[in-house]
PDB file of N, CA and C in Angstrom:
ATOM      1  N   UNK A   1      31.964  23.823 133.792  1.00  0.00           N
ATOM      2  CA  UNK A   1      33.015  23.135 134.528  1.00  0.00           C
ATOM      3  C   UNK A   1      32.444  21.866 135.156  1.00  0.00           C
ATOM      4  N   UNK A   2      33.123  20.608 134.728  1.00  0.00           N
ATOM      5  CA  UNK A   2      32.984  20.008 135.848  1.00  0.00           C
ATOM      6  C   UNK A   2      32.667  19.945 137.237  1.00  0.00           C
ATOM      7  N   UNK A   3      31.911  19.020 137.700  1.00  0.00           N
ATOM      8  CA  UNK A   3      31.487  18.789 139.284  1.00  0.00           C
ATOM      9  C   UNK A   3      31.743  17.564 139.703  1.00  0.00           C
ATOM     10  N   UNK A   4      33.031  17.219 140.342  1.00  0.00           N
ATOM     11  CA  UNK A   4      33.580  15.979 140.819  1.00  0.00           C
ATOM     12  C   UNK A   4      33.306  16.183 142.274  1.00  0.00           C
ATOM     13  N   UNK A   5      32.179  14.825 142.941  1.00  0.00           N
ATOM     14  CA  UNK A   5      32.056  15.155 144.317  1.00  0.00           C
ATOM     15  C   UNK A   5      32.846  14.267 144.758  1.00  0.00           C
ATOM     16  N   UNK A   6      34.085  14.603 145.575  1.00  0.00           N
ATOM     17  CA  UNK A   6      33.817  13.492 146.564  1.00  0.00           C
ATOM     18  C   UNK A   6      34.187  13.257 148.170  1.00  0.00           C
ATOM     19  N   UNK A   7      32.837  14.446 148.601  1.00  0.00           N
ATOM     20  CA  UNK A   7      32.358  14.289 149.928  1.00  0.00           C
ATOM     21  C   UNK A   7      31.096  15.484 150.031  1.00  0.00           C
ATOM     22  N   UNK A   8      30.216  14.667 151.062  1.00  0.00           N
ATOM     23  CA  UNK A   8      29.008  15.015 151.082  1.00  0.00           C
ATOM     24  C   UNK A   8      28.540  14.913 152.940  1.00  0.00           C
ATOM     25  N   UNK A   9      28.148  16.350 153.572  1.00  0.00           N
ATOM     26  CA  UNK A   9      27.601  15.773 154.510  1.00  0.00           C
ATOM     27  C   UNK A   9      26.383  17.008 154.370  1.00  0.00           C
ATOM     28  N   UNK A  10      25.686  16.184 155.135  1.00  0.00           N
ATOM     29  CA  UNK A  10      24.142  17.666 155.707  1.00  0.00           C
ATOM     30  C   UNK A  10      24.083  16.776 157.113  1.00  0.00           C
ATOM     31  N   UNK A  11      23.458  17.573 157.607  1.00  0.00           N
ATOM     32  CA  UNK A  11      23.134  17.831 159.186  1.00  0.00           C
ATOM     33  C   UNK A  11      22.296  18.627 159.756  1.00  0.00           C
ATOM     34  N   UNK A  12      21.196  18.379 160.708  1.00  0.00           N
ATOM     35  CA  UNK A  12      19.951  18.305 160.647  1.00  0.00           C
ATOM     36  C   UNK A  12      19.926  19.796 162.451  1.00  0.00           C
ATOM     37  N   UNK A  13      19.735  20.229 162.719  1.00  0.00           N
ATOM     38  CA  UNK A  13      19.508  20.917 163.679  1.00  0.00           C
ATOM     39  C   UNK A  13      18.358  21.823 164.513  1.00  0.00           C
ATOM     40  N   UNK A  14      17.772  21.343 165.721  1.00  0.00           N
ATOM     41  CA  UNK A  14      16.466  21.830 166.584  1.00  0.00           C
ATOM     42  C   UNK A  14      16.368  22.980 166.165  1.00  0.00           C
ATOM     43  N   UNK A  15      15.486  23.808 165.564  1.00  0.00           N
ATOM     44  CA  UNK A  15      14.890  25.517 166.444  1.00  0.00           C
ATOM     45  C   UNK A  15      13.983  25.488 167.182  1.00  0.00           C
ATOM     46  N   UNK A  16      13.067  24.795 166.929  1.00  0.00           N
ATOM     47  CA  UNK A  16      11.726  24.627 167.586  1.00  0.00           C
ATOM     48  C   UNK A  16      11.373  23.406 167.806  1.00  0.00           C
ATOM     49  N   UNK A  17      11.245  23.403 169.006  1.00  0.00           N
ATOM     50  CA  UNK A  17      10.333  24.244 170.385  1.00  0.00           C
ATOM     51  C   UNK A  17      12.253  24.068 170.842  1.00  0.00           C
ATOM     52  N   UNK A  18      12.353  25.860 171.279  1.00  0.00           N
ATOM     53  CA  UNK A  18      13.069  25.881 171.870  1.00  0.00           C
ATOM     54  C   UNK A  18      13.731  25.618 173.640  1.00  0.00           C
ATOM     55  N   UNK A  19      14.543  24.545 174.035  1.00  0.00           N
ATOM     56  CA  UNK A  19      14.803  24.051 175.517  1.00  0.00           C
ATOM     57  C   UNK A  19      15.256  25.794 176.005  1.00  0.00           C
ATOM     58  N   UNK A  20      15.539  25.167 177.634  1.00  0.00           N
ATOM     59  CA  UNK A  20      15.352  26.383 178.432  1.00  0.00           C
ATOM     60  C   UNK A  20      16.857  26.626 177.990  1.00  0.00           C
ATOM     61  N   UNK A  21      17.798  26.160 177.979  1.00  0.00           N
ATOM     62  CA  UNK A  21      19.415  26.330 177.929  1.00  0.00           C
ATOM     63  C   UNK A  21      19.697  27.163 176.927  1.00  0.00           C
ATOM     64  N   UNK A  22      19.259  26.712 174.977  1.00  0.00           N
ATOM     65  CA  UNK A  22      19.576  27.539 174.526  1.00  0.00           C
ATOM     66  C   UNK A  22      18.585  28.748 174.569  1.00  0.00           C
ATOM     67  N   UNK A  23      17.671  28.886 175.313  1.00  0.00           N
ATOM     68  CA  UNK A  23      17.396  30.592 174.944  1.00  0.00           C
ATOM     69  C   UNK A  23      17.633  31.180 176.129  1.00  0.00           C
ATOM     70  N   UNK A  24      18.301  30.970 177.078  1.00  0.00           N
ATOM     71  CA  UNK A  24      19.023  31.457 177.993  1.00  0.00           C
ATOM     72  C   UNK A  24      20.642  31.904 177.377  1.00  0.00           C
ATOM     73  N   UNK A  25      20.887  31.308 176.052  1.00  0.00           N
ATOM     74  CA  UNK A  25      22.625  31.902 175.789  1.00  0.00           C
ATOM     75  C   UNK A  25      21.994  32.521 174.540  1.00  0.00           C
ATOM     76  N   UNK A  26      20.652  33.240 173.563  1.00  0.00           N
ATOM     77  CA  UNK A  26      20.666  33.668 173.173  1.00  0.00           C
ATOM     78  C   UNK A  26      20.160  35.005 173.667  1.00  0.00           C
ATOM     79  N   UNK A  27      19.414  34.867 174.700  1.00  0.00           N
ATOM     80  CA  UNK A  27      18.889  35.786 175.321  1.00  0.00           C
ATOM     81  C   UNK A  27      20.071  37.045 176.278  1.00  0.00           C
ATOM     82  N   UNK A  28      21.022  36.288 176.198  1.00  0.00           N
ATOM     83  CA  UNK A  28      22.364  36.619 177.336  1.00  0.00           C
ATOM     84  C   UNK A  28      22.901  37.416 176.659  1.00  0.00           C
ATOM     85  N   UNK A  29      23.082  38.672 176.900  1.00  0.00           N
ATOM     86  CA  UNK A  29      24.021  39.930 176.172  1.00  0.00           C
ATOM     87  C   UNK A  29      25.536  39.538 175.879  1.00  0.00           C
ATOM     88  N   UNK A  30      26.067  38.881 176.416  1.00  0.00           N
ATOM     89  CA  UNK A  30      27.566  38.541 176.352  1.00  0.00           C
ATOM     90  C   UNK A  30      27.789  37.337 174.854  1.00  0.00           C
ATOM     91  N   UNK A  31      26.278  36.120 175.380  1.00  0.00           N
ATOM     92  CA  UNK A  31      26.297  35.351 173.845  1.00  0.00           C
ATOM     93  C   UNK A  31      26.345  35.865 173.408  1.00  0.00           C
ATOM     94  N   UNK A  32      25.357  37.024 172.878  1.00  0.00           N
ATOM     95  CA  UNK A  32      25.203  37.557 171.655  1.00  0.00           C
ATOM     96  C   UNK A  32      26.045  38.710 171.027  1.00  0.00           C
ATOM     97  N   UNK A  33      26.780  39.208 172.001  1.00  0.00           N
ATOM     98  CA  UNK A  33      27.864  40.345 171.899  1.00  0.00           C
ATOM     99  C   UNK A  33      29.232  39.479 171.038  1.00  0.00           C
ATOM    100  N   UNK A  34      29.484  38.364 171.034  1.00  0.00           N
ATOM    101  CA  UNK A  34      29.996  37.579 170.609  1.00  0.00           C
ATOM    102  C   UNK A  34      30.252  37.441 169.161  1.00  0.00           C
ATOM    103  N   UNK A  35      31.497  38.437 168.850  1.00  0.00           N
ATOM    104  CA  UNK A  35      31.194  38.619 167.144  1.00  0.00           C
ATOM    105  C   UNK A  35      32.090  37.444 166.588  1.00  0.00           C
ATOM    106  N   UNK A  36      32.595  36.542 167.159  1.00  0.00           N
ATOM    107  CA  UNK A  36      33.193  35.383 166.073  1.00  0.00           C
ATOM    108  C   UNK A  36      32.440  34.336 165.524  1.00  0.00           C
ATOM    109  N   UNK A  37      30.733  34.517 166.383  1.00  0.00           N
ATOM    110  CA  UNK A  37      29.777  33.298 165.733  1.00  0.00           C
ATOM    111  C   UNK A  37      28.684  34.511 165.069  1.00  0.00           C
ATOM    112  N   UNK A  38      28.649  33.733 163.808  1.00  0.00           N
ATOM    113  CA  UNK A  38      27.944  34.534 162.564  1.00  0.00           C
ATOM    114  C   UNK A  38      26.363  33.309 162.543  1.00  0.00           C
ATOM    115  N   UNK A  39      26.194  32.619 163.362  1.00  0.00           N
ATOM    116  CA  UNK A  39      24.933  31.842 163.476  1.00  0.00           C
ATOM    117  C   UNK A  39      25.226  31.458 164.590  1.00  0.00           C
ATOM    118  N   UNK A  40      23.592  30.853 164.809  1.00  0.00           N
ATOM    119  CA  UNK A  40      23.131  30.271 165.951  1.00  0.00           C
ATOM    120  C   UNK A  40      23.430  29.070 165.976  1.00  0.00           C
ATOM    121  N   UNK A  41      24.630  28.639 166.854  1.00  0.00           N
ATOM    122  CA  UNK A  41      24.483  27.030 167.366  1.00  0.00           C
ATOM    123  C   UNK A  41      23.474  25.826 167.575  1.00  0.00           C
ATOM    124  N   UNK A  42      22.487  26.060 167.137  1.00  0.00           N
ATOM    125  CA  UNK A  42      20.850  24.907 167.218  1.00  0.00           C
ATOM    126  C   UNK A  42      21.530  23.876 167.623  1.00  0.00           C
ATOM    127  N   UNK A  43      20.958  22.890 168.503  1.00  0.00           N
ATOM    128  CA  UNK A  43      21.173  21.760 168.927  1.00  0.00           C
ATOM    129  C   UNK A  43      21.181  20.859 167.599  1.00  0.00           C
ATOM    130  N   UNK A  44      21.959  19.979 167.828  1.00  0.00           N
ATOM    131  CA  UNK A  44      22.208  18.962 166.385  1.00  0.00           C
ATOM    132  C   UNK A  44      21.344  17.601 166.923  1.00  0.00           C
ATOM    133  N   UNK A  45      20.914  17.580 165.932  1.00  0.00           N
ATOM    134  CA  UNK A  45      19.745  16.649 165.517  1.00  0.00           C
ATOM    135  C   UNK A  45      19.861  15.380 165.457  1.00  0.00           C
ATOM    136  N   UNK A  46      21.021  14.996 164.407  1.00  0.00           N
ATOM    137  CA  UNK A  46      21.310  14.075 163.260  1.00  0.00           C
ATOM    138  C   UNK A  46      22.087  14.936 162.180  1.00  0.00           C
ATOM    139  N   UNK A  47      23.304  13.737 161.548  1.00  0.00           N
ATOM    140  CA  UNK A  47      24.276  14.130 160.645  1.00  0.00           C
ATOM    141  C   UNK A  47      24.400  13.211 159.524  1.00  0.00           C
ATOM    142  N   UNK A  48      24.656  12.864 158.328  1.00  0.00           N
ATOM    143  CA  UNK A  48      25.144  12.470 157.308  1.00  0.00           C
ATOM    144  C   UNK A  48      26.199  12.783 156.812  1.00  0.00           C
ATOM    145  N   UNK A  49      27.544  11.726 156.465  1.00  0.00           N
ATOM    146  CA  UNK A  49      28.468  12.251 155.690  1.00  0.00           C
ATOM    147  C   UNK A  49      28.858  10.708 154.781  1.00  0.00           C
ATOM    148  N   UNK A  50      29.497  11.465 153.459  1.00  0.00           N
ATOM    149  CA  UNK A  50      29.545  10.671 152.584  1.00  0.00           C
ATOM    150  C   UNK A  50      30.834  10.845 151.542  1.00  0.00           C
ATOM    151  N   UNK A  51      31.647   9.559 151.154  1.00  0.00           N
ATOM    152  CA  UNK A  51      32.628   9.976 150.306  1.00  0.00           C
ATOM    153  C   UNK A  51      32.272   9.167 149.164  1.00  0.00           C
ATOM    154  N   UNK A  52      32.973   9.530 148.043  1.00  0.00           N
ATOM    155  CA  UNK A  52      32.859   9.422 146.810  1.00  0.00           C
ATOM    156  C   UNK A  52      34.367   8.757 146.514  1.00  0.00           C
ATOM    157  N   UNK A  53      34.932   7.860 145.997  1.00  0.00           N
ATOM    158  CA  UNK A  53      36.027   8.008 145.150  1.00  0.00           C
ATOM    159  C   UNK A  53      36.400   8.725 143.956  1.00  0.00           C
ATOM    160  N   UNK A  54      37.307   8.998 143.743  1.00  0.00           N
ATOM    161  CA  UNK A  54      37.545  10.076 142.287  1.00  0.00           C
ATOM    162  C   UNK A  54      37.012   9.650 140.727  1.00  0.00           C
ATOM    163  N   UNK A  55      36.250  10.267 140.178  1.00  0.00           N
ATOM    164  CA  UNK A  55      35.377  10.063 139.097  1.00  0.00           C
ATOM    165  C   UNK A  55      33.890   9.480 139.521  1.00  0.00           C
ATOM    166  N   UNK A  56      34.092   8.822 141.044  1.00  0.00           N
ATOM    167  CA  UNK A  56      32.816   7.868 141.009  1.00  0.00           C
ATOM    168  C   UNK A  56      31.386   9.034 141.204  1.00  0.00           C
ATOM    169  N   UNK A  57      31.185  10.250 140.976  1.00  0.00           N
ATOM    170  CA  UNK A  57      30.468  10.820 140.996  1.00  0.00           C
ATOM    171  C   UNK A  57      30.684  12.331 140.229  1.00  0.00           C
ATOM    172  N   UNK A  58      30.272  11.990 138.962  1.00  0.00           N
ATOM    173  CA  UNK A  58      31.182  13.450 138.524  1.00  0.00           C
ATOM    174  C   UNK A  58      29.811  14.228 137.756  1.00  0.00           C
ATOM    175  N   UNK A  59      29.352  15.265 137.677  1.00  0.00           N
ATOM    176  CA  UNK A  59      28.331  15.985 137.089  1.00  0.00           C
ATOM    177  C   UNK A  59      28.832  17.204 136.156  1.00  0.00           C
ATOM    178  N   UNK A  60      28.282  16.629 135.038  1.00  0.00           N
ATOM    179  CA  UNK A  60      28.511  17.146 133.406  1.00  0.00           C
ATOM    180  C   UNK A  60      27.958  19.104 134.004  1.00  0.00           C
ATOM    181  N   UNK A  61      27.912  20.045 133.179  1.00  0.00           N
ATOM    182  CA  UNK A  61      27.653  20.976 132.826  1.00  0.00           C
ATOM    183  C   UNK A  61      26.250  20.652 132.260  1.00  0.00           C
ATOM    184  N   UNK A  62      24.783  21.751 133.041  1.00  0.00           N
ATOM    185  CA  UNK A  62      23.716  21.251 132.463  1.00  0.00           C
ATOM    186  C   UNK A  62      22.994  20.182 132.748  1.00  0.00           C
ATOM    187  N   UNK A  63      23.895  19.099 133.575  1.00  0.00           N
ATOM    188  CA  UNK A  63      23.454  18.406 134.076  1.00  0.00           C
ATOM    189  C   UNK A  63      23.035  18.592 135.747  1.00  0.00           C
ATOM    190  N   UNK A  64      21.922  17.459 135.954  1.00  0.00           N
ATOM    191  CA  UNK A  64      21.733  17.425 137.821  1.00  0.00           C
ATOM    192  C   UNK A  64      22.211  16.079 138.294  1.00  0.00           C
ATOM    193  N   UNK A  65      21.779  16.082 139.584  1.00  0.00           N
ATOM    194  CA  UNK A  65      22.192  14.858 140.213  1.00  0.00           C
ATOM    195  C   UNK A  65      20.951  15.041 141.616  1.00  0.00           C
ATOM    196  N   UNK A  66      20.934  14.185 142.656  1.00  0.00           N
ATOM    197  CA  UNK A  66      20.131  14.071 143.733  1.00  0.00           C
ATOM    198  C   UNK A  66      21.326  13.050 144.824  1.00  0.00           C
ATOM    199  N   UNK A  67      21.239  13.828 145.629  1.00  0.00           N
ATOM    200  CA  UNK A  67      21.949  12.875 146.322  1.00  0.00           C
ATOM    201  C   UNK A  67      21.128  12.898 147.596  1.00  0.00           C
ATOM    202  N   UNK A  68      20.441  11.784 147.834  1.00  0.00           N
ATOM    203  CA  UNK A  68      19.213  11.785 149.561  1.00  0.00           C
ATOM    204  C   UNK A  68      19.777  11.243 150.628  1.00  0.00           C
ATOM    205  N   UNK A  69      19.733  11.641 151.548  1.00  0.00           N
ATOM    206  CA  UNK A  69      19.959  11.742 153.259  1.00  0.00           C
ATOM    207  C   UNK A  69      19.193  11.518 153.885  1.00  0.00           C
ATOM    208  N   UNK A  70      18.239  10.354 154.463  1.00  0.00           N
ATOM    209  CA  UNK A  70      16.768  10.111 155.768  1.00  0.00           C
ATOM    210  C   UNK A  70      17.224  10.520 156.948  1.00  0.00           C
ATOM    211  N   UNK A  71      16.547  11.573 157.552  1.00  0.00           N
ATOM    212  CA  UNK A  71      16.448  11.675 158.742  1.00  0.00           C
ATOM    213  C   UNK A  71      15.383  11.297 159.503  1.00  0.00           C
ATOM    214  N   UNK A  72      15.466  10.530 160.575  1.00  0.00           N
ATOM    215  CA  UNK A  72      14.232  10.119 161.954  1.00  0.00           C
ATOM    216  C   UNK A  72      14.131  11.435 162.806  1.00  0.00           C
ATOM    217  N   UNK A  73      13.125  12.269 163.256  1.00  0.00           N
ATOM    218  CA  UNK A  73      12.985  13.606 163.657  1.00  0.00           C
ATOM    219  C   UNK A  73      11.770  13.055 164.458  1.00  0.00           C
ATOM    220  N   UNK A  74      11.950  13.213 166.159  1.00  0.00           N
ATOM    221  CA  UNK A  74      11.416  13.307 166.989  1.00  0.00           C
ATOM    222  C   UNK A  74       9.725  13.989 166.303  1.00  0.00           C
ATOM    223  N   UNK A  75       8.727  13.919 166.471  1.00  0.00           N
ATOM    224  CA  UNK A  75       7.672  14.382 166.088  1.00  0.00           C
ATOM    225  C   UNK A  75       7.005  16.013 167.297  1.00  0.00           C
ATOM    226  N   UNK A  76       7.676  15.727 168.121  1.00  0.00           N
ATOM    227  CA  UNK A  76       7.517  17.224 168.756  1.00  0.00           C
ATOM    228  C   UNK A  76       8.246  18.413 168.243  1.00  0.00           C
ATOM    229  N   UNK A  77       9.334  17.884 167.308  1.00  0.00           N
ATOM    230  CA  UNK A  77      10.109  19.068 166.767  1.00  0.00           C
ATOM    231  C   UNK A  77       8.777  20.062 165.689  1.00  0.00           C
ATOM    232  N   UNK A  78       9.087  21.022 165.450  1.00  0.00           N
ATOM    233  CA  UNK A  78       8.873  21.998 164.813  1.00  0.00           C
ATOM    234  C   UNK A  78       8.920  22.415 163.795  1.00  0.00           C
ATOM    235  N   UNK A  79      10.483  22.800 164.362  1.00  0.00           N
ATOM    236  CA  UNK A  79      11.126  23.637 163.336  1.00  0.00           C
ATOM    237  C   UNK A  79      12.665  23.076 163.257  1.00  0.00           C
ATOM    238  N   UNK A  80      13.273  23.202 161.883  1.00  0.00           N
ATOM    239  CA  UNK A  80      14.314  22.611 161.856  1.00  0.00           C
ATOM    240  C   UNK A  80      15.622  23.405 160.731  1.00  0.00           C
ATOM    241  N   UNK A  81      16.732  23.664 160.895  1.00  0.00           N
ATOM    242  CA  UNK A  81      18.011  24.110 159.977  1.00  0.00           C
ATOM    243  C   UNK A  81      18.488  22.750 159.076  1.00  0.00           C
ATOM    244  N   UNK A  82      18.360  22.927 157.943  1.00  0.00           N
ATOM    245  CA  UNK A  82      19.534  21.611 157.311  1.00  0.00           C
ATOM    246  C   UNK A  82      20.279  22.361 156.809  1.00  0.00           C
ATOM    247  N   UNK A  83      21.332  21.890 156.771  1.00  0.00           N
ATOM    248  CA  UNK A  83      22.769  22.306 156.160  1.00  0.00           C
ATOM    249  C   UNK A  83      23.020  21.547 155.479  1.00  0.00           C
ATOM    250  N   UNK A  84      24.041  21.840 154.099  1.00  0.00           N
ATOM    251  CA  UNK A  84      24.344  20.516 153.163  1.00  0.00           C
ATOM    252  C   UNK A  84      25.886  21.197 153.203  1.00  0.00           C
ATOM    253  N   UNK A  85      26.904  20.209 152.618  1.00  0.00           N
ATOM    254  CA  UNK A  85      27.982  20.670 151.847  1.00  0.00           C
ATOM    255  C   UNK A  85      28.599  20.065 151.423  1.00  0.00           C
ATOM    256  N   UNK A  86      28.899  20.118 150.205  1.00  0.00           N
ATOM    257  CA  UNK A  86      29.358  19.197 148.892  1.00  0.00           C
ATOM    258  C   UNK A  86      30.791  19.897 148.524  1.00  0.00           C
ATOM    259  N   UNK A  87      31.878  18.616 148.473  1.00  0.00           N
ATOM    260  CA  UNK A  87      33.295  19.090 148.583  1.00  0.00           C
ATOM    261  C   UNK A  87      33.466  18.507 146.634  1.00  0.00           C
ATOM    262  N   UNK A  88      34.120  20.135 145.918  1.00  0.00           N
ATOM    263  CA  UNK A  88      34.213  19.686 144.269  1.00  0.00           C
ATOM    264  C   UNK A  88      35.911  19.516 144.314  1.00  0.00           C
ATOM    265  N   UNK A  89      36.518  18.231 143.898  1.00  0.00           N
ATOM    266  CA  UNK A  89      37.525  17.828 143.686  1.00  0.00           C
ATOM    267  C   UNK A  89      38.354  18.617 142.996  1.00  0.00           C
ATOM    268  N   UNK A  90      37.391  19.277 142.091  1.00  0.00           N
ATOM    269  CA  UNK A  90      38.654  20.043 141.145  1.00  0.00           C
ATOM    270  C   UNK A  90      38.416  21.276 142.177  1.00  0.00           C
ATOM    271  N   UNK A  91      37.989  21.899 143.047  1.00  0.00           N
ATOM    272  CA  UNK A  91      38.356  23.009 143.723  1.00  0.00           C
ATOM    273  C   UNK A  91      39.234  22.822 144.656  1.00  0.00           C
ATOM    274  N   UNK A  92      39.687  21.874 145.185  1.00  0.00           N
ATOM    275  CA  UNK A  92      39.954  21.156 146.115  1.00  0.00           C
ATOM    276  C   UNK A  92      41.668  20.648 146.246  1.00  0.00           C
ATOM    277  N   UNK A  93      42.187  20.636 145.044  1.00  0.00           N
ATOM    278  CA  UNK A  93      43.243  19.915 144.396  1.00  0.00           C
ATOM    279  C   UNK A  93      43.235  18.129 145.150  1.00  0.00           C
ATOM    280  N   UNK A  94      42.499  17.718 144.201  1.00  0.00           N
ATOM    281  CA  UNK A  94      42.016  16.391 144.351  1.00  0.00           C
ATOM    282  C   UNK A  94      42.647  16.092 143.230  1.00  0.00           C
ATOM    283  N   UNK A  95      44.111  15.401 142.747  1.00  0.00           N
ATOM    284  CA  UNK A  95      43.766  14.984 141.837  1.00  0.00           C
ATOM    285  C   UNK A  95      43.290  13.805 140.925  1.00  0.00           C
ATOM    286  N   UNK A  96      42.680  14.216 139.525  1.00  0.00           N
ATOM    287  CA  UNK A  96      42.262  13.124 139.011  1.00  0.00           C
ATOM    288  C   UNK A  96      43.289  12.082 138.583  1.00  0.00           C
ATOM    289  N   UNK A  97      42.930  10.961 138.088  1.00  0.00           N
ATOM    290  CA  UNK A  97      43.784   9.504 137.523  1.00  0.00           C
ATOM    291  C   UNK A  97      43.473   9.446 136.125  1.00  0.00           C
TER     292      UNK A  97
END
C-alpha cells in the first residue's frame, strides 16, 4: 500500500536528571492512581511539525524515506523520550487529485 505523508511531527522530552516537581507527581499516590494517563508527562524539550501537500511525499511499497528533525539539547540532559508521528493520507481520508 501506498504511504502518502502529509504531516509529520516528533517531539523531544526531559527524563533525566529529573527536577524536584516532576518526581514529586510521580512519586504522589493520587498521580499515579490516575488511570486515564497511560505515560509519563516528561517535560517537553523541543517540537517539530511538518506538512506535506498531497502527492508531495508519497512512499512506494519496499521502498524508504528519512525524514530529519535537529534538536539543540541542553548538555546537562541525560536522558531523553522522542516521539514521532507520521499522518498516511490514505488512512486519513485525504483525498487524492
Amino acid at each position: 500500500m501506498l504511504l502518502s505523508l502529509v504531516y509529520a511531527e516528533t517531539w523531544v522530552q526531559q527524563v533525566r536528571p529529573i527536577d524536584e516537581e516532576m518526581q514529586n507527581k510521580i512519586l504522589d499516590p493520587q498521580e499515579s492512581a490516575d488511570t486515564e494517563q497511560t505515560e509519563i508527562q516528561w517535560p517537553l524539550l523541543n517540537e517539530a511539525k511538518i506538512k506535506w501537500a498531497k502527492k508531495e511525499l508519497e512512499i512506494e511499497p519496499n521502498e524508504s524515506d528519512q525524514i530529519h528533525f535537529d534538536f539543540l539539547i541542553d548538555s546537562n540532559v541525560k536522558t531523553i523520550v522522542a516521539y514521532s508521528y507520521f499522518r498516511n493520507a490514505e488512512k486519513f481520508g485525504v483525498r487524492r487529485s
